[in-house]
PDB file of N, CA and C in Angstrom:
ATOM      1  N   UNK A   1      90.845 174.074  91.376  1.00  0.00           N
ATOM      2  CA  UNK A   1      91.612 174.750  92.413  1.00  0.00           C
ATOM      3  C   UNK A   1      91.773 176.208  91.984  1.00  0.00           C
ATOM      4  N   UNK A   2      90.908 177.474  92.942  1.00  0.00           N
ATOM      5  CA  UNK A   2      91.666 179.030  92.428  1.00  0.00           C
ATOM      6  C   UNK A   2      93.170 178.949  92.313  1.00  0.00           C
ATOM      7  N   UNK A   3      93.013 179.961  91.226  1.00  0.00           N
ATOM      8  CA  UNK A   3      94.344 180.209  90.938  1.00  0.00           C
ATOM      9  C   UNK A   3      95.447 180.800  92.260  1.00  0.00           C
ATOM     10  N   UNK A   4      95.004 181.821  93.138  1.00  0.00           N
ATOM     11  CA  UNK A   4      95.322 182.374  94.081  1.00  0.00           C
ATOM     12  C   UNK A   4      94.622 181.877  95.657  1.00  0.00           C
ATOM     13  N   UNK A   5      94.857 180.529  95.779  1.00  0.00           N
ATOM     14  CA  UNK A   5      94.067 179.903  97.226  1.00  0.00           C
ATOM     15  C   UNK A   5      94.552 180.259  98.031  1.00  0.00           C
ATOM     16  N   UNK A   6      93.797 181.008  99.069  1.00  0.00           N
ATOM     17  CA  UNK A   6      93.976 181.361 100.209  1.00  0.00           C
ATOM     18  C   UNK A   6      94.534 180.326 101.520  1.00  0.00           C
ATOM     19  N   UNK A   7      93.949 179.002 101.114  1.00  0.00           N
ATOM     20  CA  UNK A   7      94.281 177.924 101.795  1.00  0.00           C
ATOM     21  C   UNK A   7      94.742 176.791 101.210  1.00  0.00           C
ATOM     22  N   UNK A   8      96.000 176.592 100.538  1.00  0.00           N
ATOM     23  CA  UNK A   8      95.919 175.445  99.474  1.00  0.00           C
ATOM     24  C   UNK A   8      96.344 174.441  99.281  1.00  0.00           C
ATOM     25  N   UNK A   9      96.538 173.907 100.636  1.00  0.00           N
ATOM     26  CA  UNK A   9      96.417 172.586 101.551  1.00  0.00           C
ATOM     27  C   UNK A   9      94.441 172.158 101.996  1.00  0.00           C
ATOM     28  N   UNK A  10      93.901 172.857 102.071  1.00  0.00           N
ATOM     29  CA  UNK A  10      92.459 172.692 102.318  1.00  0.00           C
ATOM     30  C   UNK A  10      91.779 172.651 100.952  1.00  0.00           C
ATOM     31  N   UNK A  11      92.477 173.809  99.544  1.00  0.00           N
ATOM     32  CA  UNK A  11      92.067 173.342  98.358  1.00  0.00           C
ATOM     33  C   UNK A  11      92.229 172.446  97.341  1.00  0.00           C
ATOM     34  N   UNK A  12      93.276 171.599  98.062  1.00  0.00           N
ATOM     35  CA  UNK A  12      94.196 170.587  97.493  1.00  0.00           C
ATOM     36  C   UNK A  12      93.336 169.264  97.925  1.00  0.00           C
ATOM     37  N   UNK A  13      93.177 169.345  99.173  1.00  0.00           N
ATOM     38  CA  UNK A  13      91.874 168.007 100.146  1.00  0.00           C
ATOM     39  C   UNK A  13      90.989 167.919  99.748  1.00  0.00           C
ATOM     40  N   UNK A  14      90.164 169.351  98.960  1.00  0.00           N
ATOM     41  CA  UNK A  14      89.242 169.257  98.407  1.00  0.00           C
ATOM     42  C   UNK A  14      88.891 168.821  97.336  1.00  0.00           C
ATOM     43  N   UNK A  15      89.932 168.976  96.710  1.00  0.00           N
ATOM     44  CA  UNK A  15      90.168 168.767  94.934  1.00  0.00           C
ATOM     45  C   UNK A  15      90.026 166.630  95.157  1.00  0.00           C
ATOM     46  N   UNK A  16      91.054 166.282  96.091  1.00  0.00           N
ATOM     47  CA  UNK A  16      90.992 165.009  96.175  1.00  0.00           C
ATOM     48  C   UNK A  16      89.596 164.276  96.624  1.00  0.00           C
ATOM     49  N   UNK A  17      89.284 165.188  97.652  1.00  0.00           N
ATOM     50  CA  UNK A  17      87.726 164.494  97.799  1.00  0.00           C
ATOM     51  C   UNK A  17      86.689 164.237  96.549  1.00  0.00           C
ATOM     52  N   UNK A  18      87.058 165.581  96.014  1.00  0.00           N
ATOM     53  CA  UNK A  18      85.656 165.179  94.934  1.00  0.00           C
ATOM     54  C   UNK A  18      85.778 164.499  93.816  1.00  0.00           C
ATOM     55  N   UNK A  19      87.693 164.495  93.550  1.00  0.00           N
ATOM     56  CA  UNK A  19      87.828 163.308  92.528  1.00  0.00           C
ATOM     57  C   UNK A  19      87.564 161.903  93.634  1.00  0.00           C
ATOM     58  N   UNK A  20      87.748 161.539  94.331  1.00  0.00           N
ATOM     59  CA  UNK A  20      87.431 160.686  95.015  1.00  0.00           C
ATOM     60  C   UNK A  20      86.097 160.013  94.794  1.00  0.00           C
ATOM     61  N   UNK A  21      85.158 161.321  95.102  1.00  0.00           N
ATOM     62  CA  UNK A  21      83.735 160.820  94.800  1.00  0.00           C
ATOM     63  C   UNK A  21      83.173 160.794  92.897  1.00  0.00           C
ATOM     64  N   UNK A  22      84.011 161.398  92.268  1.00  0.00           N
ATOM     65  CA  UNK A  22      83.026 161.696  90.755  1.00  0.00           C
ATOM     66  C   UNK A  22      84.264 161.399  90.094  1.00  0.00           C
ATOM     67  N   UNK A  23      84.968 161.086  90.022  1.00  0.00           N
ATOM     68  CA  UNK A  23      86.502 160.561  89.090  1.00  0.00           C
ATOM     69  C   UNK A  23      86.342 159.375  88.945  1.00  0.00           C
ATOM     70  N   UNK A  24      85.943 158.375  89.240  1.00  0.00           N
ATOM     71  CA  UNK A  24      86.255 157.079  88.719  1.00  0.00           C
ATOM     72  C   UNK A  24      85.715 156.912  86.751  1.00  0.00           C
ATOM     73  N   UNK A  25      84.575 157.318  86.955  1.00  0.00           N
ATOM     74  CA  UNK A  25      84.274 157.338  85.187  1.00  0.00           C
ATOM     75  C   UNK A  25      85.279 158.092  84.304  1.00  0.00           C
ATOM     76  N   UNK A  26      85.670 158.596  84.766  1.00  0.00           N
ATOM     77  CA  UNK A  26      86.484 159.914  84.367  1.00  0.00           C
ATOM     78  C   UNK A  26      88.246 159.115  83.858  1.00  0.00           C
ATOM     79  N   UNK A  27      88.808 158.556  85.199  1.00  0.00           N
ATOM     80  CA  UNK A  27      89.508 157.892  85.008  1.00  0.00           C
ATOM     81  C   UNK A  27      89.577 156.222  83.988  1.00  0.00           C
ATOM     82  N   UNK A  28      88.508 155.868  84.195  1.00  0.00           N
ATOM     83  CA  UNK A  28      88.312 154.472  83.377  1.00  0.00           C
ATOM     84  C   UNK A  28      87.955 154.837  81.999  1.00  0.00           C
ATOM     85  N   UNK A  29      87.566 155.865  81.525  1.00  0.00           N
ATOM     86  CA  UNK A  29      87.494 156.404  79.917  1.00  0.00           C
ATOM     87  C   UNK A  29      88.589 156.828  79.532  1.00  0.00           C
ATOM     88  N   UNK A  30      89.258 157.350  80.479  1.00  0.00           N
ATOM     89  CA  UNK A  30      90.744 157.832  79.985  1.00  0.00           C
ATOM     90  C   UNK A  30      92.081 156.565  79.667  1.00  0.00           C
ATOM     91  N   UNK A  31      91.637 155.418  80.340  1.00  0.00           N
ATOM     92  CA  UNK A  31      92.536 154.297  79.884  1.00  0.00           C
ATOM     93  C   UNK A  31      93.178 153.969  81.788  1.00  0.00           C
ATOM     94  N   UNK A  32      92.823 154.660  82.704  1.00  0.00           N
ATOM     95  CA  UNK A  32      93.485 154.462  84.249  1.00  0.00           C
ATOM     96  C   UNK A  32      92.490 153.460  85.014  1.00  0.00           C
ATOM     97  N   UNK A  33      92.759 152.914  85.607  1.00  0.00           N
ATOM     98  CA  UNK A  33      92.413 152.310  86.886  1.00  0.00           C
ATOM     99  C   UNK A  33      92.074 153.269  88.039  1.00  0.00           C
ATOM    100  N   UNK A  34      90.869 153.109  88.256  1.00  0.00           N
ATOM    101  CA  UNK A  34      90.776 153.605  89.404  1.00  0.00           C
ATOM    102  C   UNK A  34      90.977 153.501  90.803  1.00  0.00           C
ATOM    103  N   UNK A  35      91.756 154.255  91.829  1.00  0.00           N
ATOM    104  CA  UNK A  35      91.998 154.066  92.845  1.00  0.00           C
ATOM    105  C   UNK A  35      91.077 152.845  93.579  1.00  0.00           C
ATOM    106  N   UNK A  36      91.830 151.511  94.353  1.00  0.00           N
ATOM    107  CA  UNK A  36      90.475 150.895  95.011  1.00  0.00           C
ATOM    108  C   UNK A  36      89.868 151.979  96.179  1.00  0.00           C
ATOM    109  N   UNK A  37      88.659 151.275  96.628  1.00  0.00           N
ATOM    110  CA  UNK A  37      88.149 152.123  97.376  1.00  0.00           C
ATOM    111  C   UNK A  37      88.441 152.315  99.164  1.00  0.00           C
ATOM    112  N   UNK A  38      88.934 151.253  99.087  1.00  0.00           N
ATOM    113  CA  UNK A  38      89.561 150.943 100.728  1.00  0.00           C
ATOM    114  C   UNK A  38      90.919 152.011 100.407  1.00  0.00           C
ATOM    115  N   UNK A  39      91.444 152.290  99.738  1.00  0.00           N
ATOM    116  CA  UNK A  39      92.592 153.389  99.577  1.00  0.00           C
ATOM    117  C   UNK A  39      92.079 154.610  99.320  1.00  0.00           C
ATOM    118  N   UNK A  40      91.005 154.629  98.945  1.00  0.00           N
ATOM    119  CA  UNK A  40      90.232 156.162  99.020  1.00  0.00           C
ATOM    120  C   UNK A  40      89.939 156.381 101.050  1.00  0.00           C
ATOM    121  N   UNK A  41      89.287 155.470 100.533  1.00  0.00           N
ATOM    122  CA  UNK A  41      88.413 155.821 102.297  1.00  0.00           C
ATOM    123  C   UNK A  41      89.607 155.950 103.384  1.00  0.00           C
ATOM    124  N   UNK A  42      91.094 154.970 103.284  1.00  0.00           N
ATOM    125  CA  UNK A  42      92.349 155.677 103.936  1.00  0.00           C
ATOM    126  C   UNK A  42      92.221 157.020 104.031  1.00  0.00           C
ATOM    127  N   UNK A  43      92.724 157.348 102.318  1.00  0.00           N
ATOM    128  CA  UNK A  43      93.140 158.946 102.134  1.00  0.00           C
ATOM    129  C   UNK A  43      91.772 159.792 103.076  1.00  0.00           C
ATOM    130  N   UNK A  44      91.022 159.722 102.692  1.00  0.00           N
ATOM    131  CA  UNK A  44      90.262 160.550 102.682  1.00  0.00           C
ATOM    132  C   UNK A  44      89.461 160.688 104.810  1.00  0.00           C
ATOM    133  N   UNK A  45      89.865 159.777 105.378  1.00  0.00           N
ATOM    134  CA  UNK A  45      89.515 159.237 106.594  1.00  0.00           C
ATOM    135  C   UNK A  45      90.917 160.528 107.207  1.00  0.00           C
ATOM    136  N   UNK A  46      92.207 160.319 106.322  1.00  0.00           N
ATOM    137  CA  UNK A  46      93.552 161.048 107.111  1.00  0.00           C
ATOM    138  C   UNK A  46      93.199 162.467 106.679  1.00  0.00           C
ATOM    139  N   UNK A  47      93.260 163.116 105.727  1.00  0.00           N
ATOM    140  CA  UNK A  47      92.196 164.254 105.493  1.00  0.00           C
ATOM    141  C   UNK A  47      91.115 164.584 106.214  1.00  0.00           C
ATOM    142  N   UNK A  48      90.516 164.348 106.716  1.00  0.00           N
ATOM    143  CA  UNK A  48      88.945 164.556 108.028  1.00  0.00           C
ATOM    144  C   UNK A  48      89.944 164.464 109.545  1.00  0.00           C
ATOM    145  N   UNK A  49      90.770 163.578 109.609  1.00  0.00           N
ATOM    146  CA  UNK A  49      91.218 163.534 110.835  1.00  0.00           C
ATOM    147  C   UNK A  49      92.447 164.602 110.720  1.00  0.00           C
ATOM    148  N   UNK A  50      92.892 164.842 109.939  1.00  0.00           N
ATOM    149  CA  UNK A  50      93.693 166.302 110.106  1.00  0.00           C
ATOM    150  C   UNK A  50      92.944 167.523 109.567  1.00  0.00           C
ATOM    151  N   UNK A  51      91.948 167.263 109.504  1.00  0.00           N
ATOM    152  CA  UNK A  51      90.928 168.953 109.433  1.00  0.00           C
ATOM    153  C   UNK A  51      91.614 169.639 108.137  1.00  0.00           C
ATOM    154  N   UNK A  52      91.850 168.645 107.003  1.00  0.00           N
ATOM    155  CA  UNK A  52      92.173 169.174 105.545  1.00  0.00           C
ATOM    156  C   UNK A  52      90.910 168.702 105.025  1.00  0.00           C
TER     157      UNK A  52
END
């Protein structure tokens, strides 16, 4: 996330999308569970439908 986001509700959606897509390894080496995926595809379905 820039330090100074111009939009940072849209850089915040973004940040979640791509942990969404490339975080799960990330999280399961670190000792976490990863989000299931039917709770991703929620989040991420309400994000697209509010144009974040």
């Amino acid at each position: 996330i820039p330090k100074k986001p111009t939009l940072p509700h849209k850089e915040a959606a973004e940040f979640f999308k791509w942990g969404f897509a490339h975080g799960d390894k990330a999280a399961e080496s670190l000792g976490y569970i990863p989000l299931p995926k039917n709770t991703k595809d929620k989040i991420i379905k309400y994000l697209n439908e509010n144009k974040l």
